[in-house]
N, C-alpha and C. Protein backbone atom coordinates (compact mmCIF):
# COMPACT_ATOMS: atom_id res chain seq x y z
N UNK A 1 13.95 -10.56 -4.49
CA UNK A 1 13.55 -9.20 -4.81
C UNK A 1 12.04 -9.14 -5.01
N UNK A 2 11.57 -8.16 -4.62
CA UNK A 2 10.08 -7.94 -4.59
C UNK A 2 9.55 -7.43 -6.03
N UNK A 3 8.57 -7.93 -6.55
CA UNK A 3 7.72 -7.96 -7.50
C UNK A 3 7.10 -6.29 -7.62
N UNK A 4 7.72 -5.33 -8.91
CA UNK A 4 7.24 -4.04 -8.72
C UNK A 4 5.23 -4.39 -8.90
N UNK A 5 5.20 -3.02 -8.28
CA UNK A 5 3.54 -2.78 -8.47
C UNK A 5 3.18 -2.32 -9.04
N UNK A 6 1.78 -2.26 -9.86
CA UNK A 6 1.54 -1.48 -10.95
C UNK A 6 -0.32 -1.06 -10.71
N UNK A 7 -0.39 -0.22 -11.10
CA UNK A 7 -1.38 0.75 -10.53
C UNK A 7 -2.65 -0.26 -10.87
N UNK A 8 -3.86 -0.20 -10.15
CA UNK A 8 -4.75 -1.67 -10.38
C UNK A 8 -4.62 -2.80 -9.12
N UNK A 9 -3.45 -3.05 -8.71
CA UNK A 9 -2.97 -4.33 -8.09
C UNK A 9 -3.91 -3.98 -6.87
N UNK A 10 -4.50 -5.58 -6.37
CA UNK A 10 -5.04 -5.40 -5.16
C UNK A 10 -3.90 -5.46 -3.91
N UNK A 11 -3.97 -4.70 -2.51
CA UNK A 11 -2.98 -5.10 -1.51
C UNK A 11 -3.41 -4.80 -0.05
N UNK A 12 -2.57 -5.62 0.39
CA UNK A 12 -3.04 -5.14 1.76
C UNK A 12 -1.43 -4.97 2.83
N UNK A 13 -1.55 -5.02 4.52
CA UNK A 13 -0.81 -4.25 4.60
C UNK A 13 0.37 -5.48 4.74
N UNK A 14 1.63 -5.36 4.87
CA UNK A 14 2.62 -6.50 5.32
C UNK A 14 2.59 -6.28 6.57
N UNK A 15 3.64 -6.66 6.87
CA UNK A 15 3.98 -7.44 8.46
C UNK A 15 4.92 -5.88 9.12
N UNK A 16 5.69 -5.32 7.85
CA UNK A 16 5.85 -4.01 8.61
C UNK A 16 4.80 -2.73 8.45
N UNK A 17 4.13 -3.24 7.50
CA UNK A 17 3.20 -1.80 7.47
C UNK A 17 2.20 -1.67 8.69
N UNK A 18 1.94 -3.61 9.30
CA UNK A 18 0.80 -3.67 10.35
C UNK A 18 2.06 -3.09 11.39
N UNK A 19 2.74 -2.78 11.76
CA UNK A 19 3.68 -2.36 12.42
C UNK A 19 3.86 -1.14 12.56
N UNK A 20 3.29 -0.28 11.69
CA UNK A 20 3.26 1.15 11.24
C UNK A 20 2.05 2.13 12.10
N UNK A 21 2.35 3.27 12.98
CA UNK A 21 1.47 3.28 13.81
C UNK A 21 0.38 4.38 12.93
N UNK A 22 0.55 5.09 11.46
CA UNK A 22 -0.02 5.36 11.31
C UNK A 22 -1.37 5.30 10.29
N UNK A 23 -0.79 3.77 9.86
CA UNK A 23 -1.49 2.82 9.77
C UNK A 23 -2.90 1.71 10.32
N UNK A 24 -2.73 2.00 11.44
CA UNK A 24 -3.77 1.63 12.16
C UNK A 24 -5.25 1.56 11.63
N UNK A 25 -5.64 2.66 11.16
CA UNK A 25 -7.13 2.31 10.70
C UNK A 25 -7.07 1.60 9.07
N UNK A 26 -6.26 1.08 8.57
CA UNK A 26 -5.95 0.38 7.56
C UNK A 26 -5.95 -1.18 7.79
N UNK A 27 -5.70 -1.76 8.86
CA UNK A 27 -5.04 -2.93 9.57
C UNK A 27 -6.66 -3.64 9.19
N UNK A 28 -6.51 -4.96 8.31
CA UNK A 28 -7.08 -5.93 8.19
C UNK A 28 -8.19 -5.38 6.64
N UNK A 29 -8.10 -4.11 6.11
CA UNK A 29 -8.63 -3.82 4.40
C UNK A 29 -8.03 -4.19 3.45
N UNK A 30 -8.34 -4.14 2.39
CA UNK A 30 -7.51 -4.78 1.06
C UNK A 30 -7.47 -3.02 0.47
N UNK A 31 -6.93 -2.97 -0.45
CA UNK A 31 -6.65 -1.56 -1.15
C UNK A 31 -6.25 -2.18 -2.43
N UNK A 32 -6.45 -0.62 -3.36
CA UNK A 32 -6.25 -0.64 -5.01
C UNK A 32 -5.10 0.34 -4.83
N UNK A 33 -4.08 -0.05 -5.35
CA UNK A 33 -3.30 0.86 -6.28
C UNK A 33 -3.75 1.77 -7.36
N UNK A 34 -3.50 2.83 -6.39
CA UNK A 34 -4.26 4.12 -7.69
C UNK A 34 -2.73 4.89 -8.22
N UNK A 35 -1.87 4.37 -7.67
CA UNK A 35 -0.52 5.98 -7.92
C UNK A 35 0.81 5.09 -7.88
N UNK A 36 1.76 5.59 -8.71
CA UNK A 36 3.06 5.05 -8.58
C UNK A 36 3.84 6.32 -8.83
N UNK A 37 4.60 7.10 -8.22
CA UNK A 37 5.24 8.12 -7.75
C UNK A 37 6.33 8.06 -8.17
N UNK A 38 7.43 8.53 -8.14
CA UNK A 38 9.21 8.84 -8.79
C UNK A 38 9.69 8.41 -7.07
N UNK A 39 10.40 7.44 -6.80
CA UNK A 39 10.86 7.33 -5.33
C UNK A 39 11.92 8.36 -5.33
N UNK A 40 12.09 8.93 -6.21
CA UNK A 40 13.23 10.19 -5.99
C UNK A 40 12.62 11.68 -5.40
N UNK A 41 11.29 11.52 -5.71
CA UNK A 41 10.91 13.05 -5.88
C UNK A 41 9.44 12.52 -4.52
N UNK A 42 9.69 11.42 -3.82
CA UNK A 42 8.54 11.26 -3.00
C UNK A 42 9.21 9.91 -2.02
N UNK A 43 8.85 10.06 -0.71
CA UNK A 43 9.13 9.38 0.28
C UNK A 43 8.57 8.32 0.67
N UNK A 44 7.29 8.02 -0.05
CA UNK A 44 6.19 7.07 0.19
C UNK A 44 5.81 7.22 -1.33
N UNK A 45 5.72 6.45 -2.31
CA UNK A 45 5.60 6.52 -3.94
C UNK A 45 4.46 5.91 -4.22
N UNK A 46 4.10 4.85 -3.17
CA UNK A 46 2.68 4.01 -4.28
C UNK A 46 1.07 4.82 -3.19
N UNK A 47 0.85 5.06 -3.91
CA UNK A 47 -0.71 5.87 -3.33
C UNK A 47 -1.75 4.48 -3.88
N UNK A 48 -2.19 4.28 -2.34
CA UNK A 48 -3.33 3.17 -2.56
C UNK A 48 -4.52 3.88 -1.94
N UNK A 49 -5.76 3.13 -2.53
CA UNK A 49 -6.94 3.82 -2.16
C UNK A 49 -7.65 2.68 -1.27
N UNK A 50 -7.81 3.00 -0.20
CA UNK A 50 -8.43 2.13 1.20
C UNK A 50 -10.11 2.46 0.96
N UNK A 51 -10.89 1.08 0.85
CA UNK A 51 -12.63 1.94 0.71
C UNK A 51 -12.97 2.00 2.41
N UNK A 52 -13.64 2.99 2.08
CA UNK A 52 -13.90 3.45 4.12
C UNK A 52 -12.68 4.68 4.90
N UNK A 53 -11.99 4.68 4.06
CA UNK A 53 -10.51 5.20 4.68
C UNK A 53 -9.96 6.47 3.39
N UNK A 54 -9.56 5.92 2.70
CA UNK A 54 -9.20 6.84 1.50
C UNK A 54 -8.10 6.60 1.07
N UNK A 55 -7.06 7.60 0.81
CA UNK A 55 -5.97 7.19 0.18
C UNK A 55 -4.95 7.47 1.17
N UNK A 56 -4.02 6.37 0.71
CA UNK A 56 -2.58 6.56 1.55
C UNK A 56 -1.18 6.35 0.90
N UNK A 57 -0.11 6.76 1.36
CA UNK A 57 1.24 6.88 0.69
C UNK A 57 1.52 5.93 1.50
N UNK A 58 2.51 5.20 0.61
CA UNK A 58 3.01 3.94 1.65
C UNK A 58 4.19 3.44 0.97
N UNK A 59 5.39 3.13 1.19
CA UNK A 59 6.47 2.21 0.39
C UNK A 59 5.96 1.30 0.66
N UNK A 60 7.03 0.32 -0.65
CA UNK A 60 6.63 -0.64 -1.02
C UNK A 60 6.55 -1.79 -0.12
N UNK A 61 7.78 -1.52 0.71
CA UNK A 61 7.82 -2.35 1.87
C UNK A 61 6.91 -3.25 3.11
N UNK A 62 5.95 -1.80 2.92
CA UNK A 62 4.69 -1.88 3.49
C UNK A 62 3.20 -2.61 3.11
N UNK A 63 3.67 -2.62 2.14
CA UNK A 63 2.46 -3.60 1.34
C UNK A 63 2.75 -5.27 0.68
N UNK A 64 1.87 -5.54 0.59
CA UNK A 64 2.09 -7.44 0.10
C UNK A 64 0.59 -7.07 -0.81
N UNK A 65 0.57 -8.12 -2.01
CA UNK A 65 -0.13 -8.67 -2.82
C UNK A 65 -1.57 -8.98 -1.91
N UNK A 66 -2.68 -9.16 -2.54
CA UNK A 66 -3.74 -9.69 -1.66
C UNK A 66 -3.65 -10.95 -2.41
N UNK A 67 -3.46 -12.33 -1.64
CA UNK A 67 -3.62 -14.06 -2.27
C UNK A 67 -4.85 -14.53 -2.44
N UNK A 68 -5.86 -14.00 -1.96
CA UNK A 68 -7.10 -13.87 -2.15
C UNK A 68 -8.24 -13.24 -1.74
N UNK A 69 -9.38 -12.85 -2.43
CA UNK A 69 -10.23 -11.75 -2.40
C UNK A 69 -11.32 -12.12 -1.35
């Protein structure tokens, strides 16, 4: 089971998010967790902030930990 996220965490994208076509200008940045959402009341819950790019909605699925900076 995957490790919840908590707003702060550095990340970047996984193996399905690089898979994600609207994703693309994200592919190879690290991002901050700025948002953790109600997955009931939102389709994409963790809002990360990309520098150069901005912010994006993304499940969790889509993201991995950054192992180093």
């Amino acid at each position: 089971m995957k490790k919840e996220m908590k707003v702060g965490d550095m990340v970047e994208l996984s193996a399905s998010g690089r898979n994600t076509v609207y994703c693309d200008g994200i592919l190879g940045k690290k991002g901050i967790v700025i948002g953790i959402r109600s997955k009931a009341l939102y389709m994409y819950p963790i809002l990360v902030s990309w520098p150069g790019y901005g912010q994006v909605s993304l499940l969790r699925s889509s993201l991995k930990y950054v192992s180093r900076v």
